[in-house]
PDB file of N, CA and C in Angstrom:
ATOM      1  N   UNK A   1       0.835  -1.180   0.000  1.00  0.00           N
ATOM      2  CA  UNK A   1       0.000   0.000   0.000  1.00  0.00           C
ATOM      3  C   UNK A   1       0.883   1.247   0.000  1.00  0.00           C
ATOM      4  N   UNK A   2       0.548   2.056  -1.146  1.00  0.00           N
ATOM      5  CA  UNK A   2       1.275   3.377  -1.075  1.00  0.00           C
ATOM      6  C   UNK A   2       0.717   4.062  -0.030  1.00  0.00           C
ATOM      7  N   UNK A   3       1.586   5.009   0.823  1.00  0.00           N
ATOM      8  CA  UNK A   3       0.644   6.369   1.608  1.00  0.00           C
ATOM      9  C   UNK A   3       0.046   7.208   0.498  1.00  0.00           C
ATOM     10  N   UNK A   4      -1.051   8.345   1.046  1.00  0.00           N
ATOM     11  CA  UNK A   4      -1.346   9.283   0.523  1.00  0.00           C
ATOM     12  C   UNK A   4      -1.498  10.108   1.735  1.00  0.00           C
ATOM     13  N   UNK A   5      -1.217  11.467   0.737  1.00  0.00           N
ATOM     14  CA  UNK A   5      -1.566  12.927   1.490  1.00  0.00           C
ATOM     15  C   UNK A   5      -2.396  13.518   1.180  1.00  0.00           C
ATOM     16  N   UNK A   6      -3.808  13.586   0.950  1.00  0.00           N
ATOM     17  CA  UNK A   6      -4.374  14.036   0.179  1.00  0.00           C
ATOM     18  C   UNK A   6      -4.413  13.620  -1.031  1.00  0.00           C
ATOM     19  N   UNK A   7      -4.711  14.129  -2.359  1.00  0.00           N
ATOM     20  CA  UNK A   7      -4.505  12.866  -3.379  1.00  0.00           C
ATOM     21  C   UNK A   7      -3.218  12.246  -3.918  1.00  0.00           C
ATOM     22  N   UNK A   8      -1.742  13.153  -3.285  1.00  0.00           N
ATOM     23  CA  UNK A   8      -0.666  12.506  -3.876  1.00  0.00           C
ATOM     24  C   UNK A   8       0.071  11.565  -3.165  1.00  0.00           C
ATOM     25  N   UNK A   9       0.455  10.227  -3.902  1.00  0.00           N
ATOM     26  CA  UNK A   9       1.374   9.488  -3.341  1.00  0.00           C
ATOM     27  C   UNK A   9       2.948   9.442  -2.730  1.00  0.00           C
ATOM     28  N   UNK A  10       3.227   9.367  -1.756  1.00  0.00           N
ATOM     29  CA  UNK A  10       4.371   9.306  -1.157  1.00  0.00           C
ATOM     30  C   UNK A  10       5.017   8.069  -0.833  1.00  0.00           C
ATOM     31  N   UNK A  11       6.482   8.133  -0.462  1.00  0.00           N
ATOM     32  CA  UNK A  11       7.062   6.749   0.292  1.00  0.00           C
ATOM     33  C   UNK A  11       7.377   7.589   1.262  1.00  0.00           C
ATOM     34  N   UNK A  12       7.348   6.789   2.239  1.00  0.00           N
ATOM     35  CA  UNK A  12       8.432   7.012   3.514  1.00  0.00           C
ATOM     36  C   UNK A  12       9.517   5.941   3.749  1.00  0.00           C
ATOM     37  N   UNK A  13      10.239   6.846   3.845  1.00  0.00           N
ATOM     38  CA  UNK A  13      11.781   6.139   3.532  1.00  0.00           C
ATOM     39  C   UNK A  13      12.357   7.176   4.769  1.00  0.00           C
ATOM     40  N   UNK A  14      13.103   5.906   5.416  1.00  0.00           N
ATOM     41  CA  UNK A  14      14.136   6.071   6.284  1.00  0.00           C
ATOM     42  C   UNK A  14      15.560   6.557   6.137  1.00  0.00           C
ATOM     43  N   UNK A  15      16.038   7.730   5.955  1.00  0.00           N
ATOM     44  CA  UNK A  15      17.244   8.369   5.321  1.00  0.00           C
ATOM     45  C   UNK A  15      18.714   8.138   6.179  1.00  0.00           C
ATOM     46  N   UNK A  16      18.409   7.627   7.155  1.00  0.00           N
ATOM     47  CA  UNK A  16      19.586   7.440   8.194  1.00  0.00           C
ATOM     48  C   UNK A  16      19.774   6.272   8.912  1.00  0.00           C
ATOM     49  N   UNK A  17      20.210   5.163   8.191  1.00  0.00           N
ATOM     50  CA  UNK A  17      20.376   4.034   8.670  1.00  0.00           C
ATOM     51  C   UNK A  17      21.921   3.313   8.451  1.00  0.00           C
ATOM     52  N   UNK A  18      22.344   2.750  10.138  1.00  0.00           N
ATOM     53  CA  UNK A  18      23.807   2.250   9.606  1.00  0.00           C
ATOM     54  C   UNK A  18      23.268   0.752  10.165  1.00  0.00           C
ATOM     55  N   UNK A  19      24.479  -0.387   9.533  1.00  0.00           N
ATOM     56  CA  UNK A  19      24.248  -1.778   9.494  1.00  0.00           C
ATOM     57  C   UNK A  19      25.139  -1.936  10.149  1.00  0.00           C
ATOM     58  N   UNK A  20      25.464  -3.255  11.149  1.00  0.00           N
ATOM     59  CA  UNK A  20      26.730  -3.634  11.577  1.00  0.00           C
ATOM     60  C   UNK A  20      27.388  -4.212  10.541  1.00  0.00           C
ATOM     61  N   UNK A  21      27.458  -4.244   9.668  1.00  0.00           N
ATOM     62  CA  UNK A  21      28.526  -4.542   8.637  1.00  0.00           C
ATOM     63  C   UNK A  21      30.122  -3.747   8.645  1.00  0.00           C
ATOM     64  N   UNK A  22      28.905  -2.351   8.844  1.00  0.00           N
ATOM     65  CA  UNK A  22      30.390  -1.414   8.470  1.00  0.00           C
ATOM     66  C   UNK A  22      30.081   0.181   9.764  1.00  0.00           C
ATOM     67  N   UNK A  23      29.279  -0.534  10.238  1.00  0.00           N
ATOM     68  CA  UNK A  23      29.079   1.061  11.509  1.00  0.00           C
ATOM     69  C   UNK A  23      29.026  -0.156  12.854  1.00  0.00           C
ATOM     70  N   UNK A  24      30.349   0.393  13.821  1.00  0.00           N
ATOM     71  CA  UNK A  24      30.222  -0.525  14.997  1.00  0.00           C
ATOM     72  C   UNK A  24      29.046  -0.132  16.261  1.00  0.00           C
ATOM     73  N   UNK A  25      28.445   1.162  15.872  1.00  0.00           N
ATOM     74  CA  UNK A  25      27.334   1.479  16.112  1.00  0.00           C
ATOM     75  C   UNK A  25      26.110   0.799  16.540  1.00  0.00           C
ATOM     76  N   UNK A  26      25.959  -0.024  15.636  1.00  0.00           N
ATOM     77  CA  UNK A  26      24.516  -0.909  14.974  1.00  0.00           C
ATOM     78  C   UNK A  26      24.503  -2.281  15.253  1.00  0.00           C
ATOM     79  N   UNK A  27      23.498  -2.810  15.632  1.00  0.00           N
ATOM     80  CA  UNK A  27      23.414  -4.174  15.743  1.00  0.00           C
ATOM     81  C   UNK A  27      22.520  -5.107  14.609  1.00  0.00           C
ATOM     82  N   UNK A  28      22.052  -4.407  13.757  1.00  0.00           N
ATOM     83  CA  UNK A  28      21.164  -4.792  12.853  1.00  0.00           C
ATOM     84  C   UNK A  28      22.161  -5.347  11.538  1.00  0.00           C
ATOM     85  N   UNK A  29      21.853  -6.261  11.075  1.00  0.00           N
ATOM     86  CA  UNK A  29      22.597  -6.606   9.609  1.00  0.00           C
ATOM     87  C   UNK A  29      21.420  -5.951   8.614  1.00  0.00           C
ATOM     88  N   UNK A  30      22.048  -6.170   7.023  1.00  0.00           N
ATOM     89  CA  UNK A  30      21.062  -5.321   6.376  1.00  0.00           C
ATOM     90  C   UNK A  30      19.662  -5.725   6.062  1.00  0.00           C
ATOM     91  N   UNK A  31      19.269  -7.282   6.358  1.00  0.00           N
ATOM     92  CA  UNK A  31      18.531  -7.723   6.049  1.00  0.00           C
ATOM     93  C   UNK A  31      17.591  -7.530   7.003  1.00  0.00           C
ATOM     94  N   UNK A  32      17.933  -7.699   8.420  1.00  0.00           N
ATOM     95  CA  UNK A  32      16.830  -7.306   9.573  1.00  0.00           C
ATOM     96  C   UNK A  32      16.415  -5.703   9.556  1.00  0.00           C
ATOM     97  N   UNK A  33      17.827  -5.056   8.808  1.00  0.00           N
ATOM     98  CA  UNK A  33      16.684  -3.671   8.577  1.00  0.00           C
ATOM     99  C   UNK A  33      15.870  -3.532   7.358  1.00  0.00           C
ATOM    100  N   UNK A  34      16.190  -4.189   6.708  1.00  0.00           N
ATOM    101  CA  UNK A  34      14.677  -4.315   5.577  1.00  0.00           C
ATOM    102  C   UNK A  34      13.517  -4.827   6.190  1.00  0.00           C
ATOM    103  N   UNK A  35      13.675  -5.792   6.833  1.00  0.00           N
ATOM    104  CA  UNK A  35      12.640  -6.897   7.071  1.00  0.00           C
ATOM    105  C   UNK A  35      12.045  -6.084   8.308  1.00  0.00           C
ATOM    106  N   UNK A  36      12.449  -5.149   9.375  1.00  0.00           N
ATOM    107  CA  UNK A  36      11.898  -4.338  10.316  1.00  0.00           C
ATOM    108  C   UNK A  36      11.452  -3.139   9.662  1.00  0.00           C
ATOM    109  N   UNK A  37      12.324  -2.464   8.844  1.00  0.00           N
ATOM    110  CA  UNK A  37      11.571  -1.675   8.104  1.00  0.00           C
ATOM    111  C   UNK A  37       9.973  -1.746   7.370  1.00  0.00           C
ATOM    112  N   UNK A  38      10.024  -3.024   6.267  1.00  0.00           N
ATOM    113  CA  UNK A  38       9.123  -3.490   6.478  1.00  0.00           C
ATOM    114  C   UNK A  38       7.894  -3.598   7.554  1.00  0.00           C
ATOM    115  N   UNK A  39       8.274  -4.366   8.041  1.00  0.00           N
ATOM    116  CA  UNK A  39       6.920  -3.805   9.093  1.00  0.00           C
ATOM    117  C   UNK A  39       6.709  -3.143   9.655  1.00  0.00           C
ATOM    118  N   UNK A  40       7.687  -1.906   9.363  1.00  0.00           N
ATOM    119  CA  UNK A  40       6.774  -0.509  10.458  1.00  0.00           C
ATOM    120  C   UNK A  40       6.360   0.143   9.295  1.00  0.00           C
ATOM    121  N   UNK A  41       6.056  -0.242   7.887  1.00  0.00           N
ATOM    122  CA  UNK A  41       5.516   0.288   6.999  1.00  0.00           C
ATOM    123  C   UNK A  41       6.350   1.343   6.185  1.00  0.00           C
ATOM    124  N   UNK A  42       7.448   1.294   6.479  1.00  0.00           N
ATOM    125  CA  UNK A  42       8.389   2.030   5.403  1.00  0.00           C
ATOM    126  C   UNK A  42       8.668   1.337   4.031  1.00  0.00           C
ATOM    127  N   UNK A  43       8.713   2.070   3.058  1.00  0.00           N
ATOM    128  CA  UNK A  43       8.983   2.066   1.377  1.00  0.00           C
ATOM    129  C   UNK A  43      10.064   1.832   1.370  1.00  0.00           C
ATOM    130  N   UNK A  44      11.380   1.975   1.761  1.00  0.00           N
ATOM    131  CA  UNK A  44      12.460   1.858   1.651  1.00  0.00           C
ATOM    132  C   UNK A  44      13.658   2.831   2.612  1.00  0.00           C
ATOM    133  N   UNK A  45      14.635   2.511   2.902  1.00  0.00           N
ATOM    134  CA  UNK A  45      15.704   3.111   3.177  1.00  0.00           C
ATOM    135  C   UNK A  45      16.990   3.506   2.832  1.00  0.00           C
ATOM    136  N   UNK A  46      17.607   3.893   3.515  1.00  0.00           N
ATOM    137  CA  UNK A  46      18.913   4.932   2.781  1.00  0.00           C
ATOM    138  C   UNK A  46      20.424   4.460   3.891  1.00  0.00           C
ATOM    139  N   UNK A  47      20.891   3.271   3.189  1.00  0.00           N
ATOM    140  CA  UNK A  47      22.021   3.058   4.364  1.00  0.00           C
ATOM    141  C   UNK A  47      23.219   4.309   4.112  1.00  0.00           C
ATOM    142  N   UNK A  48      23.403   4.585   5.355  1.00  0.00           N
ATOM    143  CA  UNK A  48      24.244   5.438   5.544  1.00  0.00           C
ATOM    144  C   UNK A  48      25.345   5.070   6.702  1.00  0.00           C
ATOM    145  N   UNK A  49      26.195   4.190   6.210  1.00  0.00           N
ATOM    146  CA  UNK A  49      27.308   3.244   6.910  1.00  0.00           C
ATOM    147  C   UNK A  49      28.234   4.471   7.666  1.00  0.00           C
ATOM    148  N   UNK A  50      29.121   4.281   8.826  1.00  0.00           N
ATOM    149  CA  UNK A  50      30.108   5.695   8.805  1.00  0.00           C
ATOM    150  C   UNK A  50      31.519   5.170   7.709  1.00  0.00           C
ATOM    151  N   UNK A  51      31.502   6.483   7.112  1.00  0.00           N
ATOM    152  CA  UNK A  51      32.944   6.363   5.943  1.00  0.00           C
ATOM    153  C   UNK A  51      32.839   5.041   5.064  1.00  0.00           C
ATOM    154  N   UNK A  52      31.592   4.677   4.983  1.00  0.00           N
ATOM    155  CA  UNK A  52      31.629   3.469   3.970  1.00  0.00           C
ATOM    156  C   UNK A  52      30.369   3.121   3.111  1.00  0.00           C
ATOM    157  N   UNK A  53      30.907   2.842   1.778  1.00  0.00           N
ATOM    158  CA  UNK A  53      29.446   2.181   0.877  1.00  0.00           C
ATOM    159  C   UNK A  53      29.670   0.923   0.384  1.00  0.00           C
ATOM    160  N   UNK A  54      30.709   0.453   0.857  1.00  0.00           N
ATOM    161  CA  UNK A  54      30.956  -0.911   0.817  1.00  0.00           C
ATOM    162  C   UNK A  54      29.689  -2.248   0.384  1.00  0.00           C
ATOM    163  N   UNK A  55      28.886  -1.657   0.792  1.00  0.00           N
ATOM    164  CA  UNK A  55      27.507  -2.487   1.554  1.00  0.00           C
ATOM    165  C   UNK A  55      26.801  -2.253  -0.055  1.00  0.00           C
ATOM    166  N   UNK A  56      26.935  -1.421  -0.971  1.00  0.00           N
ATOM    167  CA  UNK A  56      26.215  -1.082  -2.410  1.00  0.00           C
ATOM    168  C   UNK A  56      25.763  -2.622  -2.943  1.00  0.00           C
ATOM    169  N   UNK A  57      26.602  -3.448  -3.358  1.00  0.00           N
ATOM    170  CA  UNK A  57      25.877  -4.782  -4.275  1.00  0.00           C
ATOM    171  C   UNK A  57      25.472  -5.658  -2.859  1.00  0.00           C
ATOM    172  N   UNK A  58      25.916  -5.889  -1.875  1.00  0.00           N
ATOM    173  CA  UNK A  58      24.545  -6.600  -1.110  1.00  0.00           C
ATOM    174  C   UNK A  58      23.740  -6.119  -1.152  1.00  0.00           C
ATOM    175  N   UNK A  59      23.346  -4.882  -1.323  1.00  0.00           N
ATOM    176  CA  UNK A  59      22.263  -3.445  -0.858  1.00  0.00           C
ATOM    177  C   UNK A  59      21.319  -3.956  -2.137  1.00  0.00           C
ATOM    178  N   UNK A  60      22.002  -3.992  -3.058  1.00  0.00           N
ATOM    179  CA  UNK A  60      21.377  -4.221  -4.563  1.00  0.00           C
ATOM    180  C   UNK A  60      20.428  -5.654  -4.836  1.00  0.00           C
ATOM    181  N   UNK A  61      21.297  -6.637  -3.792  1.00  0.00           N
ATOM    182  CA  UNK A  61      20.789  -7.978  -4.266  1.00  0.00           C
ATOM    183  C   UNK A  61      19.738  -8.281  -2.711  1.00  0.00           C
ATOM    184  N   UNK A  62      19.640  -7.959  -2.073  1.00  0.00           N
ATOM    185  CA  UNK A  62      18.251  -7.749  -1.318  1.00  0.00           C
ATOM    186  C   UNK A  62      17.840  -6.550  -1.736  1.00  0.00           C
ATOM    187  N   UNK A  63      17.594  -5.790  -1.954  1.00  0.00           N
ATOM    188  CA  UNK A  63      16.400  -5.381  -2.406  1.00  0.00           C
ATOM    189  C   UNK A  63      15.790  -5.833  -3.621  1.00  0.00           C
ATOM    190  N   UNK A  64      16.898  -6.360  -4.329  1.00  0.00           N
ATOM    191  CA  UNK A  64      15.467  -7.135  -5.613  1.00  0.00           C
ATOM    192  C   UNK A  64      14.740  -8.580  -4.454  1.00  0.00           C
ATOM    193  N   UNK A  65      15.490  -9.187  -3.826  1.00  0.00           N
ATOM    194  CA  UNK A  65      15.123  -9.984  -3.283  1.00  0.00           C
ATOM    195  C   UNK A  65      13.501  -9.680  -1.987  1.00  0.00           C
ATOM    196  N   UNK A  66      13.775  -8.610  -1.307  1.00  0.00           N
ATOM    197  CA  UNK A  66      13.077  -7.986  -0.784  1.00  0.00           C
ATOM    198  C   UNK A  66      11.646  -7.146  -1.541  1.00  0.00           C
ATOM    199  N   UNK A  67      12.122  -6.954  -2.699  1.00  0.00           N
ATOM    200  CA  UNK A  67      10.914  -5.783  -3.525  1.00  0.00           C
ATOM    201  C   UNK A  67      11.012  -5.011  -2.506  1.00  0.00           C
ATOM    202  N   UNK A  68      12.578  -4.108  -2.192  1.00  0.00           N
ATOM    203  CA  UNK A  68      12.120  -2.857  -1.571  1.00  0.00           C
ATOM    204  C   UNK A  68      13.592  -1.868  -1.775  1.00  0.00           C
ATOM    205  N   UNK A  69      12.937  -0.447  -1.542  1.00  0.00           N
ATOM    206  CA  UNK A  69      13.355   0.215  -2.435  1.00  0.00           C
ATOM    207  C   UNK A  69      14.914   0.731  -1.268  1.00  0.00           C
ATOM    208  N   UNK A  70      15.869   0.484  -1.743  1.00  0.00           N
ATOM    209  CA  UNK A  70      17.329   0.781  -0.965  1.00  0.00           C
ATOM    210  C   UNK A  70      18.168   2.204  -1.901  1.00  0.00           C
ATOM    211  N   UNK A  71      18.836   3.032  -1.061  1.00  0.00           N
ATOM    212  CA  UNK A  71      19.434   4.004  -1.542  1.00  0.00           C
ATOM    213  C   UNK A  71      20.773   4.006  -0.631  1.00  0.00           C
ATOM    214  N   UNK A  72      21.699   3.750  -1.076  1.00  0.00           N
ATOM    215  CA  UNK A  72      23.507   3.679  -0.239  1.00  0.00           C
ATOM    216  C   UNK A  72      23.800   5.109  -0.429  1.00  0.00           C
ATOM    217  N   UNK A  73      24.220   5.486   0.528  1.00  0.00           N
ATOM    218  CA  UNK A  73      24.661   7.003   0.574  1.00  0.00           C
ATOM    219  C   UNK A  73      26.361   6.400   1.771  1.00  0.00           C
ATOM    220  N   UNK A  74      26.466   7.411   2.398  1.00  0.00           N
ATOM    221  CA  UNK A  74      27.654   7.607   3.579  1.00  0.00           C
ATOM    222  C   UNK A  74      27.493   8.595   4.570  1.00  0.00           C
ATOM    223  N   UNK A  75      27.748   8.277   5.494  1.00  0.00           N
ATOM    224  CA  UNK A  75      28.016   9.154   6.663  1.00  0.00           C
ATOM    225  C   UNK A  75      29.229   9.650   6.560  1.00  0.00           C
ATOM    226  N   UNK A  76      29.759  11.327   6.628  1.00  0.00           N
ATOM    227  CA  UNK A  76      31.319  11.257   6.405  1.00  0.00           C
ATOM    228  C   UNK A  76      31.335  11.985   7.898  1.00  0.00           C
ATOM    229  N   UNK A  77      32.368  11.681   8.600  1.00  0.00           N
ATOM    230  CA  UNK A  77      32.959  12.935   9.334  1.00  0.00           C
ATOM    231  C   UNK A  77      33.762  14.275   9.103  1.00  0.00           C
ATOM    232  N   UNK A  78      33.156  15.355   9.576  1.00  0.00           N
ATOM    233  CA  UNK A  78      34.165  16.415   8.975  1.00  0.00           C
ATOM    234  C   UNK A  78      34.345  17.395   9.899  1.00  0.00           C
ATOM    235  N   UNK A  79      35.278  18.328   9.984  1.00  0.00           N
ATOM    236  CA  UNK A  79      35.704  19.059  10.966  1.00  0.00           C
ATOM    237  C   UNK A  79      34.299  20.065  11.488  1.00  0.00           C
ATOM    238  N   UNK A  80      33.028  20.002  10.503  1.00  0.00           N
ATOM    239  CA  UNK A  80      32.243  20.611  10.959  1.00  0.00           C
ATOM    240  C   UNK A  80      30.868  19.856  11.401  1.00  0.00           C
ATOM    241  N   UNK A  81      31.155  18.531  11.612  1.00  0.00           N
ATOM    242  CA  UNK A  81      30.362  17.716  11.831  1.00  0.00           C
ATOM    243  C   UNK A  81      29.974  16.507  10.963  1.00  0.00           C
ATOM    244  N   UNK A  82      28.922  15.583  11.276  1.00  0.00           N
ATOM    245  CA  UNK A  82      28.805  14.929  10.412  1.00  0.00           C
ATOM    246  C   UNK A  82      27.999  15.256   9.216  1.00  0.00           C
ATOM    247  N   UNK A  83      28.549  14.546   8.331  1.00  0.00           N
ATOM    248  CA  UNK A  83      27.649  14.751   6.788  1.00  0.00           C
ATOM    249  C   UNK A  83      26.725  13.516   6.238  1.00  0.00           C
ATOM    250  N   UNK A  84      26.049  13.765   5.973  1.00  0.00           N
ATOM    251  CA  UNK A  84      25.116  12.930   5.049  1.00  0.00           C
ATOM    252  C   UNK A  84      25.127  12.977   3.285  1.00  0.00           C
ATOM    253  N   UNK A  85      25.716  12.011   2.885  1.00  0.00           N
ATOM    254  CA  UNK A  85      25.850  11.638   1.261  1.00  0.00           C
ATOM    255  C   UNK A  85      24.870  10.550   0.617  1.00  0.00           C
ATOM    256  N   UNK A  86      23.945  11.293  -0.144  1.00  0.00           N
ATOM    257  CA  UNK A  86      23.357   9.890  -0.788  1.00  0.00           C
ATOM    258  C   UNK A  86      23.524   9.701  -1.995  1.00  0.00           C
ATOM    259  N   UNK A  87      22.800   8.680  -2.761  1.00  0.00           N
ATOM    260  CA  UNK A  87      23.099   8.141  -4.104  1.00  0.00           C
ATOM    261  C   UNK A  87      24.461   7.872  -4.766  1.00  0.00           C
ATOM    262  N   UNK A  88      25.515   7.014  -3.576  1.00  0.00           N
ATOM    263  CA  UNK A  88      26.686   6.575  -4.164  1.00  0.00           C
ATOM    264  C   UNK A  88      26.775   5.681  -4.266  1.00  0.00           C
TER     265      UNK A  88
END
């Protein structure tokens, strides 16, 4: 089910997500955050690993597997804080 706002369709997508793959942060691998994503009714998400996109062709081969929509970006650190990079 798509959302709507009135008559136009939206996703909600989660823009800030790291995996324990590559953020020691996280306890989630990428698949339990699809599959939780999933059921809180999100369209897709946006891994954002720290300093890494490493994670791009697993990212690629669950989500065809999943039918759900993934976007790899990066978390960078920088002297003025952290940054957010997507579509790499």
């Amino acid at each position: 089910m798509v959302p709507k706002w009135g008559e136009k369709e939206f996703m909600l997508i989660d823009l800030h997500v790291h995996t324990a793959d590559y953020s020691p942060c996280s306890e989630l691998d990428l698949e339990q955050a699809i599959l939780r994503a999933k059921d809180m009714g999100l369209q897709g998400l946006c891994i954002t690993d720290h300093e890494s996109n490493e994670i791009a062709s697993k990212a690629m081969q669950l989500a065809r597997k999943h039918q759900f929509f993934i976007l790899v970006g990066m978390e960078i650190l920088t002297s003025q804080g952290d940054l957010l990079v997507f579509g790499l």
